[in-house]
C-alpha atoms as a PDB file:
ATOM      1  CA  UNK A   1      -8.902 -14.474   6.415  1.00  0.00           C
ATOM      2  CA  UNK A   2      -6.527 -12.180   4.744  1.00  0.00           C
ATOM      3  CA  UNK A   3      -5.432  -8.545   5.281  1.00  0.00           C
ATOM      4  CA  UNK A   4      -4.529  -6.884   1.725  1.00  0.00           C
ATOM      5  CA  UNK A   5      -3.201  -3.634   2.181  1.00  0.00           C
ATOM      6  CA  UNK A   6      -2.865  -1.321  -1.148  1.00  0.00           C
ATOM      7  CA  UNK A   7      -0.552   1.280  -2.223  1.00  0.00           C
ATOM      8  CA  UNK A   8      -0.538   3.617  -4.811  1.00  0.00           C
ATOM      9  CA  UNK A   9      -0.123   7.110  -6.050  1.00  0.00           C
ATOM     10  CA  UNK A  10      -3.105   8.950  -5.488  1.00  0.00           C
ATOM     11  CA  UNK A  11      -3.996   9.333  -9.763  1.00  0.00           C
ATOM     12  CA  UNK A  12      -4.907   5.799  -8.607  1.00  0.00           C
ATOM     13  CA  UNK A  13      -7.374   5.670  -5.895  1.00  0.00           C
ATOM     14  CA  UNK A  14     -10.766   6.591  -7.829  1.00  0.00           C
ATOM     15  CA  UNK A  15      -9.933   3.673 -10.019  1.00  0.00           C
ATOM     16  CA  UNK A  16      -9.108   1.025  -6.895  1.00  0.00           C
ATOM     17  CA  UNK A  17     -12.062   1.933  -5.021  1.00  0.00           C
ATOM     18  CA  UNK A  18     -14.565   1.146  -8.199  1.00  0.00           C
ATOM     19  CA  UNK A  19     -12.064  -1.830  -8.688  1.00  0.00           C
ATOM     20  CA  UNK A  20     -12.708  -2.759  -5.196  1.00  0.00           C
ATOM     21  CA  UNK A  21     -16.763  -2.215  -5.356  1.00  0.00           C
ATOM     22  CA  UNK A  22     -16.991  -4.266  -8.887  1.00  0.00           C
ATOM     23  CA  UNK A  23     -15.253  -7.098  -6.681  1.00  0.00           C
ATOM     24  CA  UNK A  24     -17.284  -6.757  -3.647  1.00  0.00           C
ATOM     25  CA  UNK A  25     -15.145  -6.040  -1.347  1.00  0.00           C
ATOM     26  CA  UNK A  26     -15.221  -2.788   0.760  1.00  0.00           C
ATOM     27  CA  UNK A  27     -12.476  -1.409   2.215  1.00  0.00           C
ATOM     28  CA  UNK A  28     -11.829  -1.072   6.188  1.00  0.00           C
ATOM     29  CA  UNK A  29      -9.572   1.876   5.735  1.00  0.00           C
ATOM     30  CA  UNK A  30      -8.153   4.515   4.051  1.00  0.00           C
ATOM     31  CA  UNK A  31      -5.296   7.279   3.868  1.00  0.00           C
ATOM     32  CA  UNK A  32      -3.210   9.965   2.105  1.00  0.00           C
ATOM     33  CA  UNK A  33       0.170   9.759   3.015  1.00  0.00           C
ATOM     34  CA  UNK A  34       3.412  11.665   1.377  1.00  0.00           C
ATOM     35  CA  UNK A  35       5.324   8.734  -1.275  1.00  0.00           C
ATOM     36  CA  UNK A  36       9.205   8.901  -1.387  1.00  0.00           C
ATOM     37  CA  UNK A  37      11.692   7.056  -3.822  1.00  0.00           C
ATOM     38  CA  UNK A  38      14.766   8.064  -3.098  1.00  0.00           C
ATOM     39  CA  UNK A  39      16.066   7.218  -6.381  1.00  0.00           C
ATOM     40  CA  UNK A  40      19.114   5.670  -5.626  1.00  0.00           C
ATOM     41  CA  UNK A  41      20.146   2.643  -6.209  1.00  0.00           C
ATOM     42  CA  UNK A  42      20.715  -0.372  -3.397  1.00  0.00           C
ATOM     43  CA  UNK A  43      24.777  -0.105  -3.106  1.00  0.00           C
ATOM     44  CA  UNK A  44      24.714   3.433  -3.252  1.00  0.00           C
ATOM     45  CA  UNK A  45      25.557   6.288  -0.547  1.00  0.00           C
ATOM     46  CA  UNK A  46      23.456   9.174   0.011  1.00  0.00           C
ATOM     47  CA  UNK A  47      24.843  11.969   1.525  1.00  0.00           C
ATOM     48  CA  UNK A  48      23.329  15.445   2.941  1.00  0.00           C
ATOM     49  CA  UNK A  49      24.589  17.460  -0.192  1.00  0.00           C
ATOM     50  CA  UNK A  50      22.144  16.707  -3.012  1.00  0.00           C
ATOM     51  CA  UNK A  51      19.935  14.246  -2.086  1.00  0.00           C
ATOM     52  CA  UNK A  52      17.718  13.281  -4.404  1.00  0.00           C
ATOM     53  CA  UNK A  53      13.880  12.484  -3.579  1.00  0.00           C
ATOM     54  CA  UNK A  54      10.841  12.296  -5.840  1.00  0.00           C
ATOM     55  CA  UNK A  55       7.689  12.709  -3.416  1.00  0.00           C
ATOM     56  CA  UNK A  56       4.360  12.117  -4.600  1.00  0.00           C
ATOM     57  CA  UNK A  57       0.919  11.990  -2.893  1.00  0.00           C
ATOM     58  CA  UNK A  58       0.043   8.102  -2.278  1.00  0.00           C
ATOM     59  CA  UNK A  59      -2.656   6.004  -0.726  1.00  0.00           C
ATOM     60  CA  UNK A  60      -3.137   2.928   1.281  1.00  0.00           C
ATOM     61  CA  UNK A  61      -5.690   1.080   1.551  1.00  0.00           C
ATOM     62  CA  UNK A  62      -6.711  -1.582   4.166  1.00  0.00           C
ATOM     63  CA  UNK A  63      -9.354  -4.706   3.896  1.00  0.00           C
ATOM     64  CA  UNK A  64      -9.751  -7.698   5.008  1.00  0.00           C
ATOM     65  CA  UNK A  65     -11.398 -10.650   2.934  1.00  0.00           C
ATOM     66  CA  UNK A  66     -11.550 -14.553   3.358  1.00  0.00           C
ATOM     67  CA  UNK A  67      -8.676 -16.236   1.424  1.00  0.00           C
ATOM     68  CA  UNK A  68     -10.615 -16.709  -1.866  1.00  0.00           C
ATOM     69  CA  UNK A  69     -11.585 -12.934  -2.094  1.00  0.00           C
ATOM     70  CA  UNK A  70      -7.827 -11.813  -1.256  1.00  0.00           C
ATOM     71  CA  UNK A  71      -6.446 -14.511  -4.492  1.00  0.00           C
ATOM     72  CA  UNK A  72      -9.001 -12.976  -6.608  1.00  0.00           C
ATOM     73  CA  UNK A  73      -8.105  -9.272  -5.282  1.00  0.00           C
ATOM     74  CA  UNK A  74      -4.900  -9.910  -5.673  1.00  0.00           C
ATOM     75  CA  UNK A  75      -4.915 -11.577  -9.260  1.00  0.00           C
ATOM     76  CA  UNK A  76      -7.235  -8.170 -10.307  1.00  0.00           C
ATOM     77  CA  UNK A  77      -4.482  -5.011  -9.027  1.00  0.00           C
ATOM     78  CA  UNK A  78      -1.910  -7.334 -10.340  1.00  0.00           C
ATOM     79  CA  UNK A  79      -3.360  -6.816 -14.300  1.00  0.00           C
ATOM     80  CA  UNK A  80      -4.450  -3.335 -13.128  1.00  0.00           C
ATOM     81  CA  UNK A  81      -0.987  -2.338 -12.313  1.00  0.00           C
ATOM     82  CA  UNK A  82       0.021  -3.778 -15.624  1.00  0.00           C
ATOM     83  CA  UNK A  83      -2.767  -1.898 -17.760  1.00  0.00           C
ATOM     84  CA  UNK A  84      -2.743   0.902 -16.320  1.00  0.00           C
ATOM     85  CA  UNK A  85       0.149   1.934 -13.848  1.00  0.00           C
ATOM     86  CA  UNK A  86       3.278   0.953 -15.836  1.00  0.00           C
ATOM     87  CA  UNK A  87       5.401   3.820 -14.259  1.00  0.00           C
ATOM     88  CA  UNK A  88       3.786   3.908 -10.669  1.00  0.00           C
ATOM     89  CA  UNK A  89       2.536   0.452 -10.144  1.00  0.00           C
ATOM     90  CA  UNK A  90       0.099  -0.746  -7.553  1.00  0.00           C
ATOM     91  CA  UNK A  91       1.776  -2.520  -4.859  1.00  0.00           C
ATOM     92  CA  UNK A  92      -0.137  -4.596  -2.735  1.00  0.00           C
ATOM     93  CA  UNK A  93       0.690  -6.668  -0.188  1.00  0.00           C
ATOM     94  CA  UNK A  94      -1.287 -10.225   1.348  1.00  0.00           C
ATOM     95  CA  UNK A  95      -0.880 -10.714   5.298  1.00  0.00           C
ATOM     96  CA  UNK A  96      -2.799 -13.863   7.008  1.00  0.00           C
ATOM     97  CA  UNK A  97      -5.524 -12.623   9.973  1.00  0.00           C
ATOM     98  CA  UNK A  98      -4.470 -14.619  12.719  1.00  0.00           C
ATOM     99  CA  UNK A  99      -7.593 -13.712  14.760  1.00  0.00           C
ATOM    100  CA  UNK A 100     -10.051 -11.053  14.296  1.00  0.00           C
ATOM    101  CA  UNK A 101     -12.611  -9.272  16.919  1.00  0.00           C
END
């Protein structure tokens, strides 16, 4: 068993959740949270005086499928990201379930 957890800018979401339903798989959980990319690069400094921040309002998305499912997932919000989020792409990531209740 997997646990895929999905994030995205919120423009997104509608379009994940029918992507999840046309692949069966429904999803455990579900939240808005504030996105942040700083912007700068790696070997960089920030400092207090103009820091720069572009915030945007993201999701993530929780769901756990057997290993087949998650490849198949996985395969599907990798060509969605490259269709149709080019300059906010989906980013999911693929966890093993070590034991579930």
């Amino acid at each position: 068993m997997k646990l895929v957890m999905i994030m995205s800018v919120s423009e997104h979401a509608g379009k994940l959740n029918d992507l999840l339903v046309r692949h069966g798989i429904s999803a455990f959980s579900e939240m808005e949270m504030k996105g942040v990319k700083t912007g700068v690069a790696v070997d960089e400094q920030e400092n207090w005086f103009g820091h720069d921040r572009f915030e945007a309002l993201s999701n993530l998305i929780f769901t756990a499928v057997d290993d087949a499912k998650a490849a198949e997932l996985m395969r599907a919000l990798k060509e969605f990201s490259d269709r149709h989020a080019a300059q906010n792409p989906i980013h999911a990531l693929q966890l093993d379930v070590e034991h579930a209740v």
